[in-house]
Every structure is written in C-alpha cells, then in structure tokens.
N, C-alpha and C. Protein backbone atom coordinates (compact mmCIF):
# COMPACT_ATOMS: atom_id res chain seq x y z
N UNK A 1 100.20 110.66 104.66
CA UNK A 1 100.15 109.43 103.89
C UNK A 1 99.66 109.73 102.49
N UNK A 2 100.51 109.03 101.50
CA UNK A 2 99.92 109.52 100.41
C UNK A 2 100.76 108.26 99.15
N UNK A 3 99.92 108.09 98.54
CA UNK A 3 99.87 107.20 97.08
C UNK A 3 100.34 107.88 95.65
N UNK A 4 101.13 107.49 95.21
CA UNK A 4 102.05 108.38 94.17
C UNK A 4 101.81 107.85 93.33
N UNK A 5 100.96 107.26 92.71
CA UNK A 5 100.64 106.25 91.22
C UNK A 5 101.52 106.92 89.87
N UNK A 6 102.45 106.06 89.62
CA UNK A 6 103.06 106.91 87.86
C UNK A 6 102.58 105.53 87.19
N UNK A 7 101.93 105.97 86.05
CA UNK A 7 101.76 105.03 84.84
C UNK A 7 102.88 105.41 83.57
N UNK A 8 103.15 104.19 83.04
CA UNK A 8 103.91 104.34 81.92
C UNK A 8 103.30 104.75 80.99
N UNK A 9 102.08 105.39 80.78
CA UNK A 9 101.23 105.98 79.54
C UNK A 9 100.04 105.62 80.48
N UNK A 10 99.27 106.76 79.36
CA UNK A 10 97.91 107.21 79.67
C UNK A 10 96.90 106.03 79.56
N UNK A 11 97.58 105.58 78.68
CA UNK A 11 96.49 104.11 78.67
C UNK A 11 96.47 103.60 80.04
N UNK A 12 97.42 103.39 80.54
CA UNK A 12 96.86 102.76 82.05
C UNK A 12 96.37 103.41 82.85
N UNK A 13 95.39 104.51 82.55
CA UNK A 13 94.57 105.19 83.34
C UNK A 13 93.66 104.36 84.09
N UNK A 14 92.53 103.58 82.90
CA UNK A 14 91.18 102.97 83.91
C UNK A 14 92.22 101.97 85.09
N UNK A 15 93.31 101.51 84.50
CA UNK A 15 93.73 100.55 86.01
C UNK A 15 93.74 101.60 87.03
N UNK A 16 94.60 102.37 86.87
CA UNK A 16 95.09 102.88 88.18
C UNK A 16 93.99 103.65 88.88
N UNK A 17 92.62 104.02 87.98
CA UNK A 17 91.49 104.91 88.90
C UNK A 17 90.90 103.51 89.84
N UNK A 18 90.99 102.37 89.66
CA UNK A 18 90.51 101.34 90.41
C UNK A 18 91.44 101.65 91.15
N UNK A 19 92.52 101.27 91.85
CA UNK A 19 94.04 101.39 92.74
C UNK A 19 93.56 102.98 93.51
N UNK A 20 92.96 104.05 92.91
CA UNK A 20 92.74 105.37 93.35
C UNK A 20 90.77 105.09 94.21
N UNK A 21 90.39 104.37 93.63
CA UNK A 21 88.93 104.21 94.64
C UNK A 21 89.09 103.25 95.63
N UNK A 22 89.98 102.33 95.47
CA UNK A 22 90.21 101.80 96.57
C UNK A 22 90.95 102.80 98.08
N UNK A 23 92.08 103.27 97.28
CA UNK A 23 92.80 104.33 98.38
C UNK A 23 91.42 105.32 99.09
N UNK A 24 90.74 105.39 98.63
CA UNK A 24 90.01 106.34 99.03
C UNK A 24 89.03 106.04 100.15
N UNK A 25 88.39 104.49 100.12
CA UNK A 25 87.66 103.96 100.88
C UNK A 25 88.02 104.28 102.36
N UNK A 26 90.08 104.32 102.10
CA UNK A 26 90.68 104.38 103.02
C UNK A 26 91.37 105.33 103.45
N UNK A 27 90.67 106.36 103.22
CA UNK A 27 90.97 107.98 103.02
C UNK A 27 92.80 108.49 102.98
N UNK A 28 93.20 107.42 101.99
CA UNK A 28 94.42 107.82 101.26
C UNK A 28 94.76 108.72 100.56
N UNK A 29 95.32 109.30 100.44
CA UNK A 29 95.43 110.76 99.49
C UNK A 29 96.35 109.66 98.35
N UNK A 30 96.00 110.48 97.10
CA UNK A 30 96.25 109.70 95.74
C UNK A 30 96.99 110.58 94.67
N UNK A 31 98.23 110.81 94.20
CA UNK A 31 98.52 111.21 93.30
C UNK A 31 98.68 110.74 91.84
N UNK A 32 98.28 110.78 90.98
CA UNK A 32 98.31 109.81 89.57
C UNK A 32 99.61 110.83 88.45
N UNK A 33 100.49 110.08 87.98
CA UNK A 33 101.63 110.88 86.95
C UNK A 33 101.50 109.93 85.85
N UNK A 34 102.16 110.84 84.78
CA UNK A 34 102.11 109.91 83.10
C UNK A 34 104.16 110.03 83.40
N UNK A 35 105.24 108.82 83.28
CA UNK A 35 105.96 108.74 83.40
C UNK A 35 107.08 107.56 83.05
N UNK A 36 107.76 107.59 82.02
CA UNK A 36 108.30 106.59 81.08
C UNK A 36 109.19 106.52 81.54
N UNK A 37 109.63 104.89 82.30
CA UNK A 37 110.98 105.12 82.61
C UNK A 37 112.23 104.20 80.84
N UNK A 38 111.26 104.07 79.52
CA UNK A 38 111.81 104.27 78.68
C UNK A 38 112.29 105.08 77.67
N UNK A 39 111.20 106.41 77.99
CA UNK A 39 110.88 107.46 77.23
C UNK A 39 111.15 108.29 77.73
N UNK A 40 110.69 108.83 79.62
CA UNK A 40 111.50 109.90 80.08
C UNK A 40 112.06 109.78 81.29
N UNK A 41 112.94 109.06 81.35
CA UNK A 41 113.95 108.19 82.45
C UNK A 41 113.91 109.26 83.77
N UNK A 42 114.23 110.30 83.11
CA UNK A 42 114.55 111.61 83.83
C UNK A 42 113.40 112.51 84.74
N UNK A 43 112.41 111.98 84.23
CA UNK A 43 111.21 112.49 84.75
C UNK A 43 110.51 111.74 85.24
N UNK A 44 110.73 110.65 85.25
CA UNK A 44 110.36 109.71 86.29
C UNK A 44 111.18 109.98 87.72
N UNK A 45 112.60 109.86 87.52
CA UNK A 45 113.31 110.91 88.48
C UNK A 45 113.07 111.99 89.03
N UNK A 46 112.30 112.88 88.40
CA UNK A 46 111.93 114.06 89.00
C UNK A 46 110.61 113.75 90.13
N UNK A 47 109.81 113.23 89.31
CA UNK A 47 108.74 112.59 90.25
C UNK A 47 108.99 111.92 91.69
N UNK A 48 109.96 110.81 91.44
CA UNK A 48 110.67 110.46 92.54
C UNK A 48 111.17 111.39 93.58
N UNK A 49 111.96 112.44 92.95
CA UNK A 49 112.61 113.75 94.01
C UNK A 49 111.55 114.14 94.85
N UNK A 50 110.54 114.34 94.28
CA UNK A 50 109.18 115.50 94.50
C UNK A 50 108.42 114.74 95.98
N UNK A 51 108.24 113.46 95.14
CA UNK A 51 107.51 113.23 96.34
C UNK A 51 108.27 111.99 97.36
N UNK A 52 109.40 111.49 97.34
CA UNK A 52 109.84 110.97 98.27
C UNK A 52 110.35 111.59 99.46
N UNK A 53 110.02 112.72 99.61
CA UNK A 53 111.00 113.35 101.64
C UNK A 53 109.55 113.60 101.76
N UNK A 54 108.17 113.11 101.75
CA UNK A 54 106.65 112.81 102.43
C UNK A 54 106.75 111.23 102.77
N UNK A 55 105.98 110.94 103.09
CA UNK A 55 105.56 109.97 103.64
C UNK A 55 104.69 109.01 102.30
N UNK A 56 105.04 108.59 101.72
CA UNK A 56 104.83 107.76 100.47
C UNK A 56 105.08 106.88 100.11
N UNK A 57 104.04 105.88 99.20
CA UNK A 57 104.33 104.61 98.63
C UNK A 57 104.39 104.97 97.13
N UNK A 58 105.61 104.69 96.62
CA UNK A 58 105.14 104.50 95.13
C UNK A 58 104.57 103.38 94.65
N UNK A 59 103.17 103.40 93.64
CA UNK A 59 102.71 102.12 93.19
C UNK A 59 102.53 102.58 91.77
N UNK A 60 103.66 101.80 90.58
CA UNK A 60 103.89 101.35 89.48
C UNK A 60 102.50 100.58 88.78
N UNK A 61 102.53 101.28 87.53
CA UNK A 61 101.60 101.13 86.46
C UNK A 61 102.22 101.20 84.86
N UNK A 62 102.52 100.09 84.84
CA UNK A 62 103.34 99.88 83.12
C UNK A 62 103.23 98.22 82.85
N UNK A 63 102.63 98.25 81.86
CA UNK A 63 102.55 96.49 80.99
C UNK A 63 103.83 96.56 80.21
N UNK A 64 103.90 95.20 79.77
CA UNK A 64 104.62 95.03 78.58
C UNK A 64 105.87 94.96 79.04
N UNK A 65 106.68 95.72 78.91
CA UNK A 65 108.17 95.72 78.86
C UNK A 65 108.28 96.31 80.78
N UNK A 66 108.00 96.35 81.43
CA UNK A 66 107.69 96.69 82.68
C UNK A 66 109.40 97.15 83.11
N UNK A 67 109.74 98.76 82.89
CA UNK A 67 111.25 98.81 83.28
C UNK A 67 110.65 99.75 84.55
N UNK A 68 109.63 99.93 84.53
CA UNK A 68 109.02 101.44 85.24
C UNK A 68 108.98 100.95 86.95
N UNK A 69 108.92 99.76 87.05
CA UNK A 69 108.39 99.25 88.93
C UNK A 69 110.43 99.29 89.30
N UNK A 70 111.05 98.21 88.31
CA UNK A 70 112.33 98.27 89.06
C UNK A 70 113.21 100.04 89.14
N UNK A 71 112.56 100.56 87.97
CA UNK A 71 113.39 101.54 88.22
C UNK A 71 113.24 102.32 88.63
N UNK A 72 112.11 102.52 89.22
CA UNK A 72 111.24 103.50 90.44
C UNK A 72 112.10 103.00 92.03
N UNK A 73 112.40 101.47 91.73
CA UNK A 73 112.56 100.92 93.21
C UNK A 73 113.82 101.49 93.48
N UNK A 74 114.36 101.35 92.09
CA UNK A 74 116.01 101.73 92.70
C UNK A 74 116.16 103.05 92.85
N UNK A 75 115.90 103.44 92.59
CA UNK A 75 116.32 105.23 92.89
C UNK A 75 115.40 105.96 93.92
N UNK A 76 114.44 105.08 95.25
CA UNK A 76 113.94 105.29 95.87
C UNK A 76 114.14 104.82 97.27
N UNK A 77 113.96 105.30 98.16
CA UNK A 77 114.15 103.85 99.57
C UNK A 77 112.93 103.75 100.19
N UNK A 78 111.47 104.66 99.70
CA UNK A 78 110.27 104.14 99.59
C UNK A 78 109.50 102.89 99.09
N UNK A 79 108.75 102.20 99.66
CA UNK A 79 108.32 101.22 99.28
C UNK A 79 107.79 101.29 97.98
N UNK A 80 107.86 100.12 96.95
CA UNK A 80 107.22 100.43 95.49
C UNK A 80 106.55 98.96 95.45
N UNK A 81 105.14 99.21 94.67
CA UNK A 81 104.24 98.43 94.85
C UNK A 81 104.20 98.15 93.19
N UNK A 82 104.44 97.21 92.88
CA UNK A 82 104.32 97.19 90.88
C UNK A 82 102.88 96.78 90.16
N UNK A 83 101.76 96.85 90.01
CA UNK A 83 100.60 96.61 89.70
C UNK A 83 100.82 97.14 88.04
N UNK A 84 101.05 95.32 87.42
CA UNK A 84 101.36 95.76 86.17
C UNK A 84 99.75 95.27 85.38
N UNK A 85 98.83 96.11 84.57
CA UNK A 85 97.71 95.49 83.72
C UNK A 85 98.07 94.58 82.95
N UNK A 86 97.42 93.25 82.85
CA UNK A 86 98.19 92.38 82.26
C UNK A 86 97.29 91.97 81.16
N UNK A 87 98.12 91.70 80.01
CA UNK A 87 97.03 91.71 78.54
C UNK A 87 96.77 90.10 77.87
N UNK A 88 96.29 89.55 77.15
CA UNK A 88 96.31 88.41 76.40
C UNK A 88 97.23 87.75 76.02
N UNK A 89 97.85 89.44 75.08
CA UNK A 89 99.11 89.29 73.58
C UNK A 89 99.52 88.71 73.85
N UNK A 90 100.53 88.52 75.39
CA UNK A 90 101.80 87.36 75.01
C UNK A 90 101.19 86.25 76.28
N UNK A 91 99.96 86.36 76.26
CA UNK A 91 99.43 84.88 77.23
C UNK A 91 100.24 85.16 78.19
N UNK A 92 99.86 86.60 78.75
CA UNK A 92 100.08 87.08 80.40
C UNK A 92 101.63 86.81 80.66
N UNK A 93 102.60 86.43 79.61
CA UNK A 93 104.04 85.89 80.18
C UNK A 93 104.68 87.46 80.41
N UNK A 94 104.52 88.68 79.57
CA UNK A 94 105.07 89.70 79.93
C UNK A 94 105.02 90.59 81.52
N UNK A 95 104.20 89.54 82.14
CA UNK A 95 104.67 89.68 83.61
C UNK A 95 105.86 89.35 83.94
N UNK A 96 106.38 88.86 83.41
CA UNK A 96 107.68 88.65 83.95
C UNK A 96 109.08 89.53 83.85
N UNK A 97 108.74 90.29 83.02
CA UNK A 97 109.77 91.62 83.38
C UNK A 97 109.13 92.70 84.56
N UNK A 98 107.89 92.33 85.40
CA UNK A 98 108.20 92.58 86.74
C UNK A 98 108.32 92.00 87.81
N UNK A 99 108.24 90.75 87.25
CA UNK A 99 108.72 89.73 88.60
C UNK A 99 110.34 89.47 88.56
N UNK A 100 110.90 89.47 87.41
CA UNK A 100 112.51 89.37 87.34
C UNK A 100 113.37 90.49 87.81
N UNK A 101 113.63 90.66 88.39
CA UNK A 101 114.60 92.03 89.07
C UNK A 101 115.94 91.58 89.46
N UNK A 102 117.03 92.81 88.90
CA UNK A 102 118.39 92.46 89.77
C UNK A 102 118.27 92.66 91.20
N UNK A 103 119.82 92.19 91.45
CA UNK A 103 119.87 92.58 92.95
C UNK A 103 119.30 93.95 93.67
N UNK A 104 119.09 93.91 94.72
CA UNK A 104 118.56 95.45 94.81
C UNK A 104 118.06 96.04 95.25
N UNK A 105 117.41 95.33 93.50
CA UNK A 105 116.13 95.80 93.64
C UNK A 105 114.66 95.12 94.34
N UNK A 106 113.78 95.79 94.92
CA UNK A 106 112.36 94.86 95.17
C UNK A 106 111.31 95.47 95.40
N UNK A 107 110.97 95.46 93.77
CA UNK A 107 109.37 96.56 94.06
C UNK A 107 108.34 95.21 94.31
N UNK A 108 107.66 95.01 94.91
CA UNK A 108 106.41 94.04 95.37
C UNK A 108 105.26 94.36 93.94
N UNK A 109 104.75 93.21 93.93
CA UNK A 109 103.77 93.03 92.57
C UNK A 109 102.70 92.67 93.38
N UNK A 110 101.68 93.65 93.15
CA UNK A 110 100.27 93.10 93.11
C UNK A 110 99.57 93.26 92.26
N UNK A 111 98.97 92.07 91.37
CA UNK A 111 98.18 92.02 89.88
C UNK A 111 97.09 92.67 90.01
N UNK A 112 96.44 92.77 91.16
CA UNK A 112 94.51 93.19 91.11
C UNK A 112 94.87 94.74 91.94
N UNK A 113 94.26 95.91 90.98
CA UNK A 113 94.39 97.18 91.24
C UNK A 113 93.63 97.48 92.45
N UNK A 114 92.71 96.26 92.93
CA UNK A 114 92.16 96.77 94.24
C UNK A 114 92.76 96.01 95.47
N UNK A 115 93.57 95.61 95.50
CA UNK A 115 94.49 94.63 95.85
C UNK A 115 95.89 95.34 96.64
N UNK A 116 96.30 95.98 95.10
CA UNK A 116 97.64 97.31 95.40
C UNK A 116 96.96 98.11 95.95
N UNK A 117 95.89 98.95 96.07
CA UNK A 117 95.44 99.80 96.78
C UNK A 117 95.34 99.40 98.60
N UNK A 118 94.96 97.99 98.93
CA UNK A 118 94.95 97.48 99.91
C UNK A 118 96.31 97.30 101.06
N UNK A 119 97.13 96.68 99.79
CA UNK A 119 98.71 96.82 100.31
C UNK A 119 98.83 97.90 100.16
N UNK A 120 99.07 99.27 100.24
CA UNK A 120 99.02 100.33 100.43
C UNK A 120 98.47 100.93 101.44
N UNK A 121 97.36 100.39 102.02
CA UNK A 121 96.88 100.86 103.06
C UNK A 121 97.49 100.41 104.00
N UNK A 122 97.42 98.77 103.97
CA UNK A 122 98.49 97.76 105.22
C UNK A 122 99.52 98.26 105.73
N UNK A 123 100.65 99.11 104.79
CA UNK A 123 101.56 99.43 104.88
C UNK A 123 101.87 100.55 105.81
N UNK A 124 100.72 101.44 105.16
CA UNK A 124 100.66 103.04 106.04
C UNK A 124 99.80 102.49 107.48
N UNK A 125 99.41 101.39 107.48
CA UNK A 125 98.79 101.08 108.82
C UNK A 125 99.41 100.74 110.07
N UNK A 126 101.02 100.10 109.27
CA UNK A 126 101.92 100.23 110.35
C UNK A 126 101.81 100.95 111.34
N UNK A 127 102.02 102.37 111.10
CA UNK A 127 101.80 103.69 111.76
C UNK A 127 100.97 104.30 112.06
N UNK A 128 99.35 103.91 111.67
CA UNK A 128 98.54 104.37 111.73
C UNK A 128 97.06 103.07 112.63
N UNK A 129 96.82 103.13 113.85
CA UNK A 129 95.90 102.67 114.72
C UNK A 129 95.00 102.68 113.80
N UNK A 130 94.12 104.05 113.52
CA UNK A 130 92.67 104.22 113.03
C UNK A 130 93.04 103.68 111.53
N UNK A 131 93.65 103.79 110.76
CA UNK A 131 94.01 102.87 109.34
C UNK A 131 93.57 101.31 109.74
N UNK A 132 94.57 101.04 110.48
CA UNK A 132 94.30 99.40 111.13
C UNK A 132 92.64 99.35 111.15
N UNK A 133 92.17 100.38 111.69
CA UNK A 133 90.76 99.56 112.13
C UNK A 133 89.67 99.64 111.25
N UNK A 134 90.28 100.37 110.19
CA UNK A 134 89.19 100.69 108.57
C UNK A 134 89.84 99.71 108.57
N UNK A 135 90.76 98.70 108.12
CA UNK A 135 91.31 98.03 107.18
C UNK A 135 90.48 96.51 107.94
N UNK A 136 90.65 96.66 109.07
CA UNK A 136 90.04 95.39 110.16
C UNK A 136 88.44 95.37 109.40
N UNK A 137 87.87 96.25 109.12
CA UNK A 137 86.14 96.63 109.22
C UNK A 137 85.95 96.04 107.74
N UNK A 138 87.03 96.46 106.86
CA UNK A 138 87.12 96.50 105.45
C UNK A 138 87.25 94.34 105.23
N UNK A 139 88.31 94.08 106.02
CA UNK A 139 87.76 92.23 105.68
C UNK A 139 86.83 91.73 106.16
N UNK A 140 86.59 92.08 107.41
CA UNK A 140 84.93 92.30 108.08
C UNK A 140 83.94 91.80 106.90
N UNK A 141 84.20 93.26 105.96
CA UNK A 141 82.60 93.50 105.40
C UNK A 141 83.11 92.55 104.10
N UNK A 142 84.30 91.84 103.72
CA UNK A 142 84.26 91.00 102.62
C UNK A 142 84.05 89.46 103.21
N UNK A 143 84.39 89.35 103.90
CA UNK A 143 83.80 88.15 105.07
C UNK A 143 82.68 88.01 105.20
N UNK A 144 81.70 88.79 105.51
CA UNK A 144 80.62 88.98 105.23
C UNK A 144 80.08 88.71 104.13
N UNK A 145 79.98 89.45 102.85
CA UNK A 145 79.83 89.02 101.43
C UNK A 145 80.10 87.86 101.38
N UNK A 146 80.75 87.25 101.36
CA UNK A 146 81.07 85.40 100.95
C UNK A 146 79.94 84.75 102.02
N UNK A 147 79.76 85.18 102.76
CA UNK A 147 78.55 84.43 103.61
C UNK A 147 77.15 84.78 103.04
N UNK A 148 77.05 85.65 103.18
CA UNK A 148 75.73 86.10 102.33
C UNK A 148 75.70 85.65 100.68
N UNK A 149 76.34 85.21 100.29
CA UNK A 149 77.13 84.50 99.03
C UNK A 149 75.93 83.19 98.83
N UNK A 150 77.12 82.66 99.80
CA UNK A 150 76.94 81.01 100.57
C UNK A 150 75.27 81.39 100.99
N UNK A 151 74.83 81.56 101.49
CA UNK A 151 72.94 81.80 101.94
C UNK A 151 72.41 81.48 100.64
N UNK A 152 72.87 82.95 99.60
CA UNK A 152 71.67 82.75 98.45
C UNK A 152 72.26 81.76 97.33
N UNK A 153 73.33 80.81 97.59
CA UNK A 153 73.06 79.59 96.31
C UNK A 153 71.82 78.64 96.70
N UNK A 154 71.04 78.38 95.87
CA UNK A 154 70.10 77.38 95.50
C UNK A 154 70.14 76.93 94.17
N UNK A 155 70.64 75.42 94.34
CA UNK A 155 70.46 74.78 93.02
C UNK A 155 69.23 74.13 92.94
C-alpha cells in the first residue's frame, strides 16, 4: 500500500506534508513528486508508469488552474484523490477546474489534506482487516475529542 502524492509545484509542499502525517498515523507508505501536468505533461506520465503496477492511490496537489487531478485520472485506472489548496484570489471559485471534469474522467476531491489522507486509508482498508481497525480506533479517538469538548465549555 502506498500514497503517490505529485504536486504541481513545490509550493504545495506544506499541504501535502499534512496528507503525508496523516498517512502515517496509518502506517501508509508515502511518496511525494514535483509534477506539471502543464509544464511537464510527460513526466507526470512517467510517474504514473512507475508507480501504477503497485498497489496505489494517486492523490493530486495543484491550485489554480487544476489540469493535474483530471489528468492523472485519465491515464491511470488507479484511484485519484484531488486535494486541491485553495487560496482567497479568486474567492475559492478556482475549485472548480477540479470539480468540472469530462467524461471519464473521476478523480474524487477532498479539500482538507487530513481528510485525503483518511480517504486513502478507507480505500486501502478495503483489503486490509488491521487498516479497518486503526481507522475504527482513529473515529473512536475523534469522537472522543468532541465529548471532552462538550465537558469543558463553561459560559
């Protein structure tokens, strides 16, 4: 099992190390790539070759013009997870070149990098019993937090 993170630039590093500590909680193995599918179409392709005949999710990291989640999806038959950082500039609407996709295509969007790391785990849990039961322990202990939440308000 293993997590293939490509960002469209280096800038989306701090997202994707959140998406990479989450995988880990859940002893996911994590790969992180710098990979333009405007700049180096082709090497995003290569990436794809490399690690799709493993057992892998690709999860997409590109704002803005977001070509990087659909075009990961299509040239893959691995699941692709699109976790695009989303900025102010255009009042968050540039999400929508990863929610709009042709036919096809369907990379899944999850906005919160600890979130995509989660669906990522769900996924490989299919197949995996002991995954299931970190992941069971893991809402457990956020279930928890909201109760212990709820205890210490005092107005």
């Amino acid at each position: 099992m293993k997590a293939v993170i490509i960002m469209g630039s280096k800038s989306d590093l701090e997202w994707s190390k959140k998406i990479v500590d989450t995988l880990r909680i859940f002893g996911i193995e994590s790969i992180v790539r710098v990979a333009s599918a405007h700049k180096t179409p082709l090497k995003v392709l290569e990436i794809i070759k490399e690690y799709e005949k493993e057992d892998v999710i690709f999860v997409t990291v590109a704002g803005r013009s977001n070509a990087l989640s659909g075009f990961v999806d299509a040239n893959t038959f691995r699941p692709v997870i699109a976790c695009p950082p989303y900025s102010d500039r255009f009042a968050g609407m540039d999400i929508l070149s990863t929610l709009r996709m042709p036919s096809g295509v369907s990379p899944m969007t999850v906005l919160e990098p600890e979130q995509a790391g989660l669906a990522v785990a769900k996924i490989f849990a299919l197949m995996d019993k002991e995954l299931a039961e970190k992941i069971r322990l893991y809402q457990e202990r956020k279930k928890i937090e909201i109760e212990e939440d709820d205890k210490g308000v005092l107005i």
